[in-house]
C-alpha atoms as a PDB file:
ATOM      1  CA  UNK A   1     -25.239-192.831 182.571  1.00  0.00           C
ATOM      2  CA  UNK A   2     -22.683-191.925 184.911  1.00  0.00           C
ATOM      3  CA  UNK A   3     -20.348-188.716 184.869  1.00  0.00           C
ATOM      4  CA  UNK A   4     -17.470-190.117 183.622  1.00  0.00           C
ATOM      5  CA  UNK A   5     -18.885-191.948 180.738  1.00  0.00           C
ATOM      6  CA  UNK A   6     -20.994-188.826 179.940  1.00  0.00           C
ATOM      7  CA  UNK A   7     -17.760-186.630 180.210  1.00  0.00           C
ATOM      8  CA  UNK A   8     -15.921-189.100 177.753  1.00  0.00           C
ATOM      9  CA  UNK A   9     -18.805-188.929 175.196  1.00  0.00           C
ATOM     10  CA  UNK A  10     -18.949-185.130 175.341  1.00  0.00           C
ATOM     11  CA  UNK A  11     -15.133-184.922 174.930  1.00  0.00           C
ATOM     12  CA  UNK A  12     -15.608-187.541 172.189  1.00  0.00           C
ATOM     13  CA  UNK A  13     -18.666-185.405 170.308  1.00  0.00           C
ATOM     14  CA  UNK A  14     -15.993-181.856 170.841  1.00  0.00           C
ATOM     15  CA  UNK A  15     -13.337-183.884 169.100  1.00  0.00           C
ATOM     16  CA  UNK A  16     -15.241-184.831 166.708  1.00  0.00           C
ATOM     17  CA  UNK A  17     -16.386-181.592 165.509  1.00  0.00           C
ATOM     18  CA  UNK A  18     -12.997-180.062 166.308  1.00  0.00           C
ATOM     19  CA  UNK A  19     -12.072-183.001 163.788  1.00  0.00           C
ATOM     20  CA  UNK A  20     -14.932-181.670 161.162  1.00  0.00           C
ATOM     21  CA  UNK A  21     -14.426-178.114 161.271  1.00  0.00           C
ATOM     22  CA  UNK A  22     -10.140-179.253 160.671  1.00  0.00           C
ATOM     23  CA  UNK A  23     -10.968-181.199 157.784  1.00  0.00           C
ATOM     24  CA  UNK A  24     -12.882-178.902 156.174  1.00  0.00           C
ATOM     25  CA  UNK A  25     -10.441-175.864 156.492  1.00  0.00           C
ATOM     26  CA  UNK A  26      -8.190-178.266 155.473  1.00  0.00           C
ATOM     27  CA  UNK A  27      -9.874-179.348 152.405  1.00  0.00           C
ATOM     28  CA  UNK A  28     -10.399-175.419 151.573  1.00  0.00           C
ATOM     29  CA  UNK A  29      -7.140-174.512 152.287  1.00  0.00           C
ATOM     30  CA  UNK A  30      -5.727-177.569 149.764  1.00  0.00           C
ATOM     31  CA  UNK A  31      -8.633-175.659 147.353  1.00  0.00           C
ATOM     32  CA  UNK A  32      -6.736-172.699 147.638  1.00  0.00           C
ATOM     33  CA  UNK A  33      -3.278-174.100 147.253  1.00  0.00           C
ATOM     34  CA  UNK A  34      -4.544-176.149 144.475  1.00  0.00           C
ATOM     35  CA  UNK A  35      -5.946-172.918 142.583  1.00  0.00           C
ATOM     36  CA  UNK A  36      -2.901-170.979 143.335  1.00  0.00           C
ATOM     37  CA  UNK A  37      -0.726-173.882 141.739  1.00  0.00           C
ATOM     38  CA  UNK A  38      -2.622-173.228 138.438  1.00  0.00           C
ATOM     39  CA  UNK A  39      -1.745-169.885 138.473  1.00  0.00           C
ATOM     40  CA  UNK A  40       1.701-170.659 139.136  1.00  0.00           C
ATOM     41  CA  UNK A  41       1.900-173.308 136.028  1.00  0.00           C
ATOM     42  CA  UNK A  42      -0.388-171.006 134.030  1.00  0.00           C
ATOM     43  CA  UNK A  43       2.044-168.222 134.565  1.00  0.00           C
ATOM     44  CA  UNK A  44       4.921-170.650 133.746  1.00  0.00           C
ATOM     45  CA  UNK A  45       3.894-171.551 130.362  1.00  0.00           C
ATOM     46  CA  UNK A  46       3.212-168.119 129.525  1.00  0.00           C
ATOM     47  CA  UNK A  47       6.651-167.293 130.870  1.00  0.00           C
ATOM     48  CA  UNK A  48       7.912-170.126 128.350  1.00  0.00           C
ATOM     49  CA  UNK A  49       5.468-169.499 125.307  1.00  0.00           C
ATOM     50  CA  UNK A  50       6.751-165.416 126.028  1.00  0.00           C
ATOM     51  CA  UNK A  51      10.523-166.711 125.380  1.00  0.00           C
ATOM     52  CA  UNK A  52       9.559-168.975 122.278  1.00  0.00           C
ATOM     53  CA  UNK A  53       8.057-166.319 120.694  1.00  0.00           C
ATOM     54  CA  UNK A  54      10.590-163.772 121.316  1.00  0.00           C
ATOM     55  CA  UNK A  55      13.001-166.192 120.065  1.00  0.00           C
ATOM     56  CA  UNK A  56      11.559-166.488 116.791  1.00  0.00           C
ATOM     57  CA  UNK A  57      11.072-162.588 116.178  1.00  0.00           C
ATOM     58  CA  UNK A  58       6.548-163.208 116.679  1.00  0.00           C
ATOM     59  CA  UNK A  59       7.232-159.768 118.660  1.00  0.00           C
ATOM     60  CA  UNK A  60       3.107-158.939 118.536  1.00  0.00           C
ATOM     61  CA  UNK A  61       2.278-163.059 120.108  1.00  0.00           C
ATOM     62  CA  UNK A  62       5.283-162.209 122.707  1.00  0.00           C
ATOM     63  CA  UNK A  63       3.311-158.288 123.698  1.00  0.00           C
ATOM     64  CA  UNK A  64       0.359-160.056 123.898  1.00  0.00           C
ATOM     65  CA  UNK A  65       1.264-162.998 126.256  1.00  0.00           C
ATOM     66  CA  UNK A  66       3.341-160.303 128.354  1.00  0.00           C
ATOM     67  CA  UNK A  67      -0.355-158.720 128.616  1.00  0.00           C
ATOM     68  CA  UNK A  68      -2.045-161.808 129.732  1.00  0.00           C
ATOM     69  CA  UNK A  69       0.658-162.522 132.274  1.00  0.00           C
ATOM     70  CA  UNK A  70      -0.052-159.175 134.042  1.00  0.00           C
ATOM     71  CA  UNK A  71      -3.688-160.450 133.553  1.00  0.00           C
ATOM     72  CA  UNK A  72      -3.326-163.720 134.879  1.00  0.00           C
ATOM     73  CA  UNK A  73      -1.045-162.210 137.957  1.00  0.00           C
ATOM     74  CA  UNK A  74      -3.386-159.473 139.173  1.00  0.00           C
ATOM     75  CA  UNK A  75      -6.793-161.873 139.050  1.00  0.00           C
ATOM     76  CA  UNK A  76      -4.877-165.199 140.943  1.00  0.00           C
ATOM     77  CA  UNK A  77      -2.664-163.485 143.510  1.00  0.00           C
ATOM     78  CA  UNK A  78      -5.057-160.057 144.007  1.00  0.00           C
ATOM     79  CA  UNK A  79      -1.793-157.703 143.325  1.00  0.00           C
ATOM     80  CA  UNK A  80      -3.281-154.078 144.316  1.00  0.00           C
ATOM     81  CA  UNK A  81      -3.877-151.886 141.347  1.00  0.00           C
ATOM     82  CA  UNK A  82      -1.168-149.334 142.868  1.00  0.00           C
ATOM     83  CA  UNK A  83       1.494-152.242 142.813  1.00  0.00           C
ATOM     84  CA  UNK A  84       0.762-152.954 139.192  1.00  0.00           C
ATOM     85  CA  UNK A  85       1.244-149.430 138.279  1.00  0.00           C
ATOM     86  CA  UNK A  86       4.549-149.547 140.163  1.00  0.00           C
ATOM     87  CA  UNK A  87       5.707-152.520 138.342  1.00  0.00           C
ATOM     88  CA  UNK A  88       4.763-151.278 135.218  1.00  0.00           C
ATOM     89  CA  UNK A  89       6.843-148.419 135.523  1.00  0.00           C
ATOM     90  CA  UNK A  90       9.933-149.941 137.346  1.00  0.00           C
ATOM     91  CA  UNK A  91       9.164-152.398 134.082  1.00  0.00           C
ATOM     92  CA  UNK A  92       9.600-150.023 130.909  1.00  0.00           C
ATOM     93  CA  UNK A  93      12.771-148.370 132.649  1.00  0.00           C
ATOM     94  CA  UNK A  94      14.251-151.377 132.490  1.00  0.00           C
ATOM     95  CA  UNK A  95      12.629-152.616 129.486  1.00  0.00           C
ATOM     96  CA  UNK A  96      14.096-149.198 127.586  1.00  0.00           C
ATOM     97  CA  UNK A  97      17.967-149.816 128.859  1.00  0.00           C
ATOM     98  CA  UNK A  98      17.126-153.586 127.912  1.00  0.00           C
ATOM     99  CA  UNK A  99      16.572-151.972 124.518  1.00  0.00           C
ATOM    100  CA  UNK A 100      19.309-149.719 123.981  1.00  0.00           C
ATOM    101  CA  UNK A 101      21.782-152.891 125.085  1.00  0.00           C
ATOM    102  CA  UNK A 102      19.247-154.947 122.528  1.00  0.00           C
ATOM    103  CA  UNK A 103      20.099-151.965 119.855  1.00  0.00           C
ATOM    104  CA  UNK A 104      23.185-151.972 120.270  1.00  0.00           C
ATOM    105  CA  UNK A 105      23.949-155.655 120.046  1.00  0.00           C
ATOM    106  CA  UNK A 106      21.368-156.575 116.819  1.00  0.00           C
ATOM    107  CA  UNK A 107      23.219-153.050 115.101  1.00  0.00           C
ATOM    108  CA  UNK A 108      26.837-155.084 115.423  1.00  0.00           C
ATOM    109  CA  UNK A 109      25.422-158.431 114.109  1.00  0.00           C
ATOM    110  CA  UNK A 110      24.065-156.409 111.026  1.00  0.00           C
ATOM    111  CA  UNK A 111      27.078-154.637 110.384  1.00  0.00           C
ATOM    112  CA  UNK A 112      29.247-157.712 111.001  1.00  0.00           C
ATOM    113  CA  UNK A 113      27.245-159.732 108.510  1.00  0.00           C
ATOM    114  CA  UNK A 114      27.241-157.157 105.835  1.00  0.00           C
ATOM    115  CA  UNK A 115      31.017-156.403 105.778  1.00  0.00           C
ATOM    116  CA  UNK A 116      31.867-158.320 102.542  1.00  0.00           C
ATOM    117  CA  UNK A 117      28.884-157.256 101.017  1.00  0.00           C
ATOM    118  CA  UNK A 118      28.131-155.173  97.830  1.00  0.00           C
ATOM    119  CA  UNK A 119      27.363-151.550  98.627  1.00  0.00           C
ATOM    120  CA  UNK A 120      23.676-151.677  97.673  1.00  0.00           C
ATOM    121  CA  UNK A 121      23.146-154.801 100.271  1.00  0.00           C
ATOM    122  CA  UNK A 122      24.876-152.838 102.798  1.00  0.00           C
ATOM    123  CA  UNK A 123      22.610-149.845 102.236  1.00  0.00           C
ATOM    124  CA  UNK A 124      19.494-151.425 102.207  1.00  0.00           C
ATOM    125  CA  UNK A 125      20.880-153.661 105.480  1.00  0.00           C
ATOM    126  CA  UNK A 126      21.248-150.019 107.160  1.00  0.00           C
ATOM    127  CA  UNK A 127      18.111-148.598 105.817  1.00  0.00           C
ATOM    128  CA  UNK A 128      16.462-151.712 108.094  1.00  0.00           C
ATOM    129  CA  UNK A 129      18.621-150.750 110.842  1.00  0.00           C
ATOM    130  CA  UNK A 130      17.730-146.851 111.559  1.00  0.00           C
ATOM    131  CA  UNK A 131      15.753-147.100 114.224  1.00  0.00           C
ATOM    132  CA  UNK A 132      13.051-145.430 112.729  1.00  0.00           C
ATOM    133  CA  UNK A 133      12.100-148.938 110.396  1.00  0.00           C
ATOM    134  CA  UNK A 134      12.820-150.931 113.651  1.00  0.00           C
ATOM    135  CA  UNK A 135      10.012-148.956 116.421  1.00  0.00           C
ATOM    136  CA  UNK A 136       7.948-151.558 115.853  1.00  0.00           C
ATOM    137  CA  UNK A 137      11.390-154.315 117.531  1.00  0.00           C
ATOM    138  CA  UNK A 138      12.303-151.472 119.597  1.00  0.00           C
ATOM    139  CA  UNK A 139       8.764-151.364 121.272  1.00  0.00           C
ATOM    140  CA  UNK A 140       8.782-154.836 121.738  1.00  0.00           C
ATOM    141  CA  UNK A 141      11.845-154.925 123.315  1.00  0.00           C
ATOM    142  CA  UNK A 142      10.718-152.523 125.495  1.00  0.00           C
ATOM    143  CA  UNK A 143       7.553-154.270 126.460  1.00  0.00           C
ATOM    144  CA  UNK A 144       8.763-158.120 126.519  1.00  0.00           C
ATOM    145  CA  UNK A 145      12.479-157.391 127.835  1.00  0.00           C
ATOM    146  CA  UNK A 146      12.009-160.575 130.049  1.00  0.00           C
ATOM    147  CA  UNK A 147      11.552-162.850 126.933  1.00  0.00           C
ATOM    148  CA  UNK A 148      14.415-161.530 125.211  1.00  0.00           C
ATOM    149  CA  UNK A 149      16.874-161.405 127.554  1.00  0.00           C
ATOM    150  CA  UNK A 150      16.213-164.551 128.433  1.00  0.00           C
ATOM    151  CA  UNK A 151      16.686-165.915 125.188  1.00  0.00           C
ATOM    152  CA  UNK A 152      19.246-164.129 124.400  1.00  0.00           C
ATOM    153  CA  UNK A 153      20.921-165.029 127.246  1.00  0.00           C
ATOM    154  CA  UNK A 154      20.130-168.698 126.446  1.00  0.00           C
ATOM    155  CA  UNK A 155      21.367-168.156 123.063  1.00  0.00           C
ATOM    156  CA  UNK A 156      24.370-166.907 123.999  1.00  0.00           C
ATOM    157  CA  UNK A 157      24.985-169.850 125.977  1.00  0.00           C
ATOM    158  CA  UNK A 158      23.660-172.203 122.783  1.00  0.00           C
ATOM    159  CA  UNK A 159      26.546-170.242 120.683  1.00  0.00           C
ATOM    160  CA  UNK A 160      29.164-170.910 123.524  1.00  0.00           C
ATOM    161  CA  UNK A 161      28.290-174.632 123.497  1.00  0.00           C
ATOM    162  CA  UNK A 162      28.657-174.265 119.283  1.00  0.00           C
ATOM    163  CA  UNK A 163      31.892-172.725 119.507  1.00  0.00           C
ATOM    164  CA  UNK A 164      32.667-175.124 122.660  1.00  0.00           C
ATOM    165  CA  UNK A 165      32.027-178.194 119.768  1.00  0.00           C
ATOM    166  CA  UNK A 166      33.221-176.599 116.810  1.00  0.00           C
ATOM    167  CA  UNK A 167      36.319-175.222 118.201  1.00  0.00           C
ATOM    168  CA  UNK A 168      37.860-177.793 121.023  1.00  0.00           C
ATOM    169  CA  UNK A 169      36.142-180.770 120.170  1.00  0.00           C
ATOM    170  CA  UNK A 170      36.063-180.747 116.661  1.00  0.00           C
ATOM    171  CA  UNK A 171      39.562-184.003 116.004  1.00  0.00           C
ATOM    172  CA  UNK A 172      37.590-185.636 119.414  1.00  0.00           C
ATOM    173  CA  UNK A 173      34.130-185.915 116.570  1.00  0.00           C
ATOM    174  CA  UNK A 174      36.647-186.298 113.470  1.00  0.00           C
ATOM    175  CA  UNK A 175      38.241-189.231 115.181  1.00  0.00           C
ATOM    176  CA  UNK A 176      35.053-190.878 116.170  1.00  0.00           C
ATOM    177  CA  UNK A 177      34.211-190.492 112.679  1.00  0.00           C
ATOM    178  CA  UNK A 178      37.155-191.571 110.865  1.00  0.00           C
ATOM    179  CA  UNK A 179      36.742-194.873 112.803  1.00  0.00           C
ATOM    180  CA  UNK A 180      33.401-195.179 112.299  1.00  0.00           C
ATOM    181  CA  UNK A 181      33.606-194.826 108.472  1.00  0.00           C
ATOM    182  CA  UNK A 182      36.952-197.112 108.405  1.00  0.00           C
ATOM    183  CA  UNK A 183      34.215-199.783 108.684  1.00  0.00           C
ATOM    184  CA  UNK A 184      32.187-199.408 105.497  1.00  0.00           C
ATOM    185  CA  UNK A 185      35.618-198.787 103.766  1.00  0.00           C
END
């Protein structure tokens, strides 16, 4: 053969396995990226089965999701044991001003709802209110303050949509119902 057809084949044959070893890094690092996705959606749905929960007051389901989030964060994106303990402390201070807020807030909604009340309805509505029959909501906040400020803040916003309707709205629906019904009249 001569040189420069021998030179073209070895540059050829070093592409080529320049071209293997790519693809294969490449397919490992899709893998990886692949594998990492799941943990992402993984730790989405928690995120969102954390809120639901919350939301309708299954306080031990929302602890124990919270628990395999921290699970499912430390084995897919290797957070060092000393970060974890960090963010478990930075965590429950937050979570315990989250709860005093969270306190304070459920404590006015009780009252509020109880004002025209007979006086043995408003005692036993207080008697659930000491904090001392609520540790068990109070540690929850604590623990899944995420979840419930989330949905709280999303039901805030659900009640300012209500109010939105009920309030400004409310001839716009009449009207569209008046003339609606006109029609079977």
């Amino acid at each position: 053969m001569s040189e420069p057809v021998s030179a073209a084949l070895a540059a050829s044959a070093a592409a080529a396995s320049a071209a293997e070893v790519g693809f294969f890094s490449s397919a490992a690092m899709f893998i990886a990226g692949a594998i990492s996705a799941w943990g992402v959606l993984i730790i989405a749905v928690l995120i969102i089965l954390g809120i639901l929960f919350e939301h309708n007051e299954s306080r031990g389901w929302a602890v124990f999701v919270a628990i395999l989030l921290a699970g499912v964060a430390y084995v897919f994106f290797s957070v060092p044991l000393y970060m974890i303990g960090i963010g478990v402390a930075g965590y429950i201070v937050v979570g315990l001003v989250w709860s005093f807020w969270r306190y304070k807030r459920h404590a006015q909604k009780v009252v509020e709802k109880n004002k025209g009340r007979n006086n043995s309805e408003k005692e036993m509505a207080l008697r659930s209110l000491h904090p001392k029959a609520m540790l068990g909501t109070i540690t929850a906040w604590i623990m899944v303050w995420p979840f419930s400020m989330v949905g709280s803040l999303a039901g805030d916003l659900i009640n300012f949509v209500q109010s939105l309707v009920t309030k400004f709205f409310r001839g716009v629906y009449f009207r569209i119902y008046d003339s609606a019904v006109a029609a079977l009249k």
